[in-house]
N, C-alpha and C. Protein backbone atom coordinates (compact mmCIF):
# COMPACT_ATOMS: atom_id res chain seq x y z
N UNK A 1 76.96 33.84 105.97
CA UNK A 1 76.98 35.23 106.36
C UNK A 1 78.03 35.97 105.52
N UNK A 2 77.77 36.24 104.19
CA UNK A 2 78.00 36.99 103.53
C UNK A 2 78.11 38.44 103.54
N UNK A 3 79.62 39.14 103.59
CA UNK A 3 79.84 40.67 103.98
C UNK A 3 79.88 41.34 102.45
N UNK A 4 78.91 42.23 102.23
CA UNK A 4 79.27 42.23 101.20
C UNK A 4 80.41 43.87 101.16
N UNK A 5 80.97 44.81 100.48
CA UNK A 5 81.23 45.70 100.88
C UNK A 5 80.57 46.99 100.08
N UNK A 6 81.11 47.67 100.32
CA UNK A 6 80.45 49.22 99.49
C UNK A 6 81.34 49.57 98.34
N UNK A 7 81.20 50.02 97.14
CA UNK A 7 82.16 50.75 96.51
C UNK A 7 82.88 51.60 96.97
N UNK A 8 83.74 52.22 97.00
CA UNK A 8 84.43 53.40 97.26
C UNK A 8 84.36 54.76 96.12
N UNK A 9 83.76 55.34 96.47
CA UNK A 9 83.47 56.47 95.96
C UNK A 9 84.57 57.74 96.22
N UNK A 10 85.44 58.40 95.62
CA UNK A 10 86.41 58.97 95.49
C UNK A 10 85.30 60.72 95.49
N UNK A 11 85.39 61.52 96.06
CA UNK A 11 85.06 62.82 95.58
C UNK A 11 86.16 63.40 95.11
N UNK A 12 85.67 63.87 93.81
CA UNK A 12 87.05 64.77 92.80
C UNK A 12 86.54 65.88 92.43
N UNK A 13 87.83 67.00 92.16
CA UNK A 13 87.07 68.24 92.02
C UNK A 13 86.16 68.78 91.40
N UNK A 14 85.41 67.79 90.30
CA UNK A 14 84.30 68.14 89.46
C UNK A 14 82.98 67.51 90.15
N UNK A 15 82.80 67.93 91.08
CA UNK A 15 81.64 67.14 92.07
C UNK A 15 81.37 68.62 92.57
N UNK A 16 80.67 68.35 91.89
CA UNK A 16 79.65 70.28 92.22
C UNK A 16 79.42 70.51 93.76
N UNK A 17 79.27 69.76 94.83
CA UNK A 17 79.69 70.49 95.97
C UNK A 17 80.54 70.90 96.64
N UNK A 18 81.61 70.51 95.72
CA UNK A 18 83.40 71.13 95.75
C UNK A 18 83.75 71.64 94.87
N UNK A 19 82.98 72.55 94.37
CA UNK A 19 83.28 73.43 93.09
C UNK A 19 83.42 74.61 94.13
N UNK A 20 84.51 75.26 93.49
CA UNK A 20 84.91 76.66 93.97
C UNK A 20 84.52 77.57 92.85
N UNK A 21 83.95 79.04 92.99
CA UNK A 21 83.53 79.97 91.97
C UNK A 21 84.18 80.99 92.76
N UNK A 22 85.40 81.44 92.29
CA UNK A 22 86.34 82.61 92.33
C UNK A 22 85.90 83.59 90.77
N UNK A 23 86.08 84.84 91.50
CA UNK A 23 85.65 85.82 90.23
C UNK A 23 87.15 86.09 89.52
N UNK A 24 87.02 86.47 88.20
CA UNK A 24 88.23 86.48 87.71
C UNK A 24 88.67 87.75 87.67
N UNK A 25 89.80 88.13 88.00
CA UNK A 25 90.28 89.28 88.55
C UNK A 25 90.87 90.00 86.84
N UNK A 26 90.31 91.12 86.98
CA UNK A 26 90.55 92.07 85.61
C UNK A 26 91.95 92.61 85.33
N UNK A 27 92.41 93.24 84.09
CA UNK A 27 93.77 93.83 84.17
C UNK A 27 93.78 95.17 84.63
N UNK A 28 94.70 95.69 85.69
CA UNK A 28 94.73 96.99 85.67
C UNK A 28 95.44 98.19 85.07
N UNK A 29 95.68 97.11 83.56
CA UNK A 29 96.46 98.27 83.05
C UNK A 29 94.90 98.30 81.99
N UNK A 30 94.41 97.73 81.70
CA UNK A 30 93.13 97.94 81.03
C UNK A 30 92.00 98.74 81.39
N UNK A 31 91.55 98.36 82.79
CA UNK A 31 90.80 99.35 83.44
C UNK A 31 91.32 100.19 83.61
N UNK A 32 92.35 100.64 84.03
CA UNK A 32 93.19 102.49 84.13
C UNK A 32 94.13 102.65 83.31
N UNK A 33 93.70 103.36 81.76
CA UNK A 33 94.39 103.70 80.87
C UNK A 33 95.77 104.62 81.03
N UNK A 34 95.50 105.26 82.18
CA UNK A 34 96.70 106.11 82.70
C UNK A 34 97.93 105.41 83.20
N UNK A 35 97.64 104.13 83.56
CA UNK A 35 98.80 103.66 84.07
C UNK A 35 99.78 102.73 82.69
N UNK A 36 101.15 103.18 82.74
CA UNK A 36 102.20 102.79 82.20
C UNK A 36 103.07 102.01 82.20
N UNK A 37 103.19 101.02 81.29
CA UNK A 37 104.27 99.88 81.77
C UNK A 37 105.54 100.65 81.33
N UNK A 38 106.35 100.71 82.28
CA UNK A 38 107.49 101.24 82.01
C UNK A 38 108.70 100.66 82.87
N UNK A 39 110.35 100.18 82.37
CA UNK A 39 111.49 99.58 83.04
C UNK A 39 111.48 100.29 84.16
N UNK A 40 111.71 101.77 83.69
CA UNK A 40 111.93 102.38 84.90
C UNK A 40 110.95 103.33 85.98
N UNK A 41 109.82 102.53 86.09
CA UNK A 41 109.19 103.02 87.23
C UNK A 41 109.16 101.84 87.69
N UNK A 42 110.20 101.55 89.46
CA UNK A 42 110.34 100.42 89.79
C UNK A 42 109.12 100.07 90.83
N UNK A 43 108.48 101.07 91.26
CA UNK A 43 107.38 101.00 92.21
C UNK A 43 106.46 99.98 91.74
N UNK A 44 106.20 100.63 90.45
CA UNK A 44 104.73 99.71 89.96
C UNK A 44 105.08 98.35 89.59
N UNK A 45 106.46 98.24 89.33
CA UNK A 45 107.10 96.82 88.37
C UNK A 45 107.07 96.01 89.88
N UNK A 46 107.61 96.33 91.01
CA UNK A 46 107.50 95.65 92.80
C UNK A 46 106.39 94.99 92.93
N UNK A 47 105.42 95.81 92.53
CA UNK A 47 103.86 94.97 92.51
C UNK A 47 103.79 93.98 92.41
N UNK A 48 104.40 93.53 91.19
CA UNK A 48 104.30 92.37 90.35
C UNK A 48 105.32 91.13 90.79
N UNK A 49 106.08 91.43 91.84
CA UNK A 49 107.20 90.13 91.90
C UNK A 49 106.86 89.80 93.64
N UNK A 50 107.36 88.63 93.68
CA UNK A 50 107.34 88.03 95.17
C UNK A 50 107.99 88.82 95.99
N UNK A 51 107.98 88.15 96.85
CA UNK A 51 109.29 88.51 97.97
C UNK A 51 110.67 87.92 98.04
N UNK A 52 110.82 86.62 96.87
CA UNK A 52 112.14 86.51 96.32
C UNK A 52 112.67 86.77 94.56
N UNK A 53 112.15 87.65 94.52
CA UNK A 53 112.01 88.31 93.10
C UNK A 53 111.39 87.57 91.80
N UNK A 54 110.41 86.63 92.20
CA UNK A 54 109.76 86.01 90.96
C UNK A 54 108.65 86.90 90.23
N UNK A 55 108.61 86.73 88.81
CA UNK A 55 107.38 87.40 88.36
C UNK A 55 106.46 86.69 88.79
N UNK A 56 104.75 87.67 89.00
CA UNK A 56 104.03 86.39 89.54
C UNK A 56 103.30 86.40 88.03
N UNK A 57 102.63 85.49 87.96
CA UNK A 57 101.90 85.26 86.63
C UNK A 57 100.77 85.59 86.60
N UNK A 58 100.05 85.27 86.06
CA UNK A 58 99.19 86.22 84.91
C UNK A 58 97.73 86.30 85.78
N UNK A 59 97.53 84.00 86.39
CA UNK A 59 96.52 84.05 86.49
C UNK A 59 96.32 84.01 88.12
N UNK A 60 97.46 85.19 88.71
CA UNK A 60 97.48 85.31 89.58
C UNK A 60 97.04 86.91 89.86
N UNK A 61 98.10 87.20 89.24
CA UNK A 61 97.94 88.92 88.90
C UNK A 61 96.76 89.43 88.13
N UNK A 62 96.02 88.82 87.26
CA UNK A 62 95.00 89.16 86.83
C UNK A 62 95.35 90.05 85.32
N UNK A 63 95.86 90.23 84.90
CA UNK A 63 96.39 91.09 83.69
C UNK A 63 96.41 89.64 82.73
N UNK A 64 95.79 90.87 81.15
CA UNK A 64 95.84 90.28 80.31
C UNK A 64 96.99 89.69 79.68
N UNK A 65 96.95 89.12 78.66
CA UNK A 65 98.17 88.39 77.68
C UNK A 65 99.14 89.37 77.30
N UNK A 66 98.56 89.86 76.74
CA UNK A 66 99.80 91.10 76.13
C UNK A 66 100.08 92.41 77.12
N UNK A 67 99.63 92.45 78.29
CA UNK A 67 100.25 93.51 79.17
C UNK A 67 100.97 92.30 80.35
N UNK A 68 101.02 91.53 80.13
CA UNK A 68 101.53 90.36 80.82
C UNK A 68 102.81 90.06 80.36
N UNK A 69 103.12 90.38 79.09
CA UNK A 69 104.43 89.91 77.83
C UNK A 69 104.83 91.30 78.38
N UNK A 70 104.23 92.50 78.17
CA UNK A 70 104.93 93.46 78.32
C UNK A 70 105.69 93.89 79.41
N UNK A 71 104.79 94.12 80.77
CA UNK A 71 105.27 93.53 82.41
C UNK A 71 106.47 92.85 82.24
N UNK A 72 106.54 91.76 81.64
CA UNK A 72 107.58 90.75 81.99
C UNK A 72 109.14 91.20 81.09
N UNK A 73 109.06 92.09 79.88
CA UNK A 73 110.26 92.67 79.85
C UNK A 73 110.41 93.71 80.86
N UNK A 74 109.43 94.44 80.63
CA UNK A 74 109.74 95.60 81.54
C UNK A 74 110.96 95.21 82.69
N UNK A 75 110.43 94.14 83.28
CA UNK A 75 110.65 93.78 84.38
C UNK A 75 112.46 93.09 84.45
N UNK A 76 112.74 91.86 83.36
CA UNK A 76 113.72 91.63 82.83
C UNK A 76 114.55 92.91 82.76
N UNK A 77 114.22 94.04 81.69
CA UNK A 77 115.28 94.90 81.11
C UNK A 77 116.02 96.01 82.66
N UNK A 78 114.66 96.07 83.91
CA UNK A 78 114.94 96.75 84.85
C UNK A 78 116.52 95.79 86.08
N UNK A 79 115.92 94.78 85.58
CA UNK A 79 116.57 93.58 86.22
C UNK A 79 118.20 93.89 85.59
N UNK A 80 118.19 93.83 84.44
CA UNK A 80 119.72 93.97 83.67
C UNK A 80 120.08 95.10 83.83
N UNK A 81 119.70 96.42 84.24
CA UNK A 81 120.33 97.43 84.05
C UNK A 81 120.30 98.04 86.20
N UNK A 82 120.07 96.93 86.63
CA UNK A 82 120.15 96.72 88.11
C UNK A 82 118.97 97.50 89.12
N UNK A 83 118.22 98.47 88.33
CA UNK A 83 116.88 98.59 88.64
C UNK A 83 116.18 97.61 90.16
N UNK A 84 116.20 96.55 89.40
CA UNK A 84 115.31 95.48 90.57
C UNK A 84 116.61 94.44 90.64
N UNK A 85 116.44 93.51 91.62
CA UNK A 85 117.12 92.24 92.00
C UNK A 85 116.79 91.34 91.55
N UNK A 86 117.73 90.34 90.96
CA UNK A 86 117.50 88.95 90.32
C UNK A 86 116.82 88.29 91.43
N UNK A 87 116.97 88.27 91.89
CA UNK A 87 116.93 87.20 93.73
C UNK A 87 116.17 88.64 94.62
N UNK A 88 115.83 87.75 95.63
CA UNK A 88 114.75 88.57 96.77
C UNK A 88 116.31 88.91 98.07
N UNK A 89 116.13 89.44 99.07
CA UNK A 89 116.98 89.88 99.93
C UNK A 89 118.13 88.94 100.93
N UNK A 90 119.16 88.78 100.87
CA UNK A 90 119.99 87.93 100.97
C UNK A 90 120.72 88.14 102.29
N UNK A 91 120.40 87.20 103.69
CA UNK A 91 120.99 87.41 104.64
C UNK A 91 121.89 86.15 104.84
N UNK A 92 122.85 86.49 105.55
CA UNK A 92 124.31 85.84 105.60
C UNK A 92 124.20 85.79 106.79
């Protein structure tokens, strides 16, 4: 009386009934030519960071490569001249 057993079959994420299809989110400095990357408009630069002051990235935010480079000084130079916070809000 021979048991024999089964393989074990692993499902991994390239198993097409666990494929996720998320749409890829566009730049909005591309679609609305009016809008400006600029240090000092801190409103629009807020957008872009956490809630402990990280930039978020690209393929989160959806913005291209090079308004992505640009964002990210913007964001730096607002940072050095005290504009925005290195760090997110600090309770003691």
């Amino acid at each position: 009386m021979a048991f024999e057993r089964k393989p074990f079959v692993k499902k991994t994420s390239s198993d097409p009934s666990r494929r996720r299809i998320t749409r890829r989110k566009g730049c909005r400095f591309c679609a609305d030519v009016t809008l400006i990357i600029d240090y000092k408009d801190v409103e629009n630069l807020r957008n872009f960071l956490t809630e402990r002051g990280k930039i978020i990235p690209r393929r989160i935010s959806g913005n291209c490569a090079g308004h992505q480079r640009k964002l990210c000084e913007a964001i730096k130079r607002a940072r050095n001249i005290a504009l925005l916070p290195f760090t997110g809000k600090h309770y003691v």
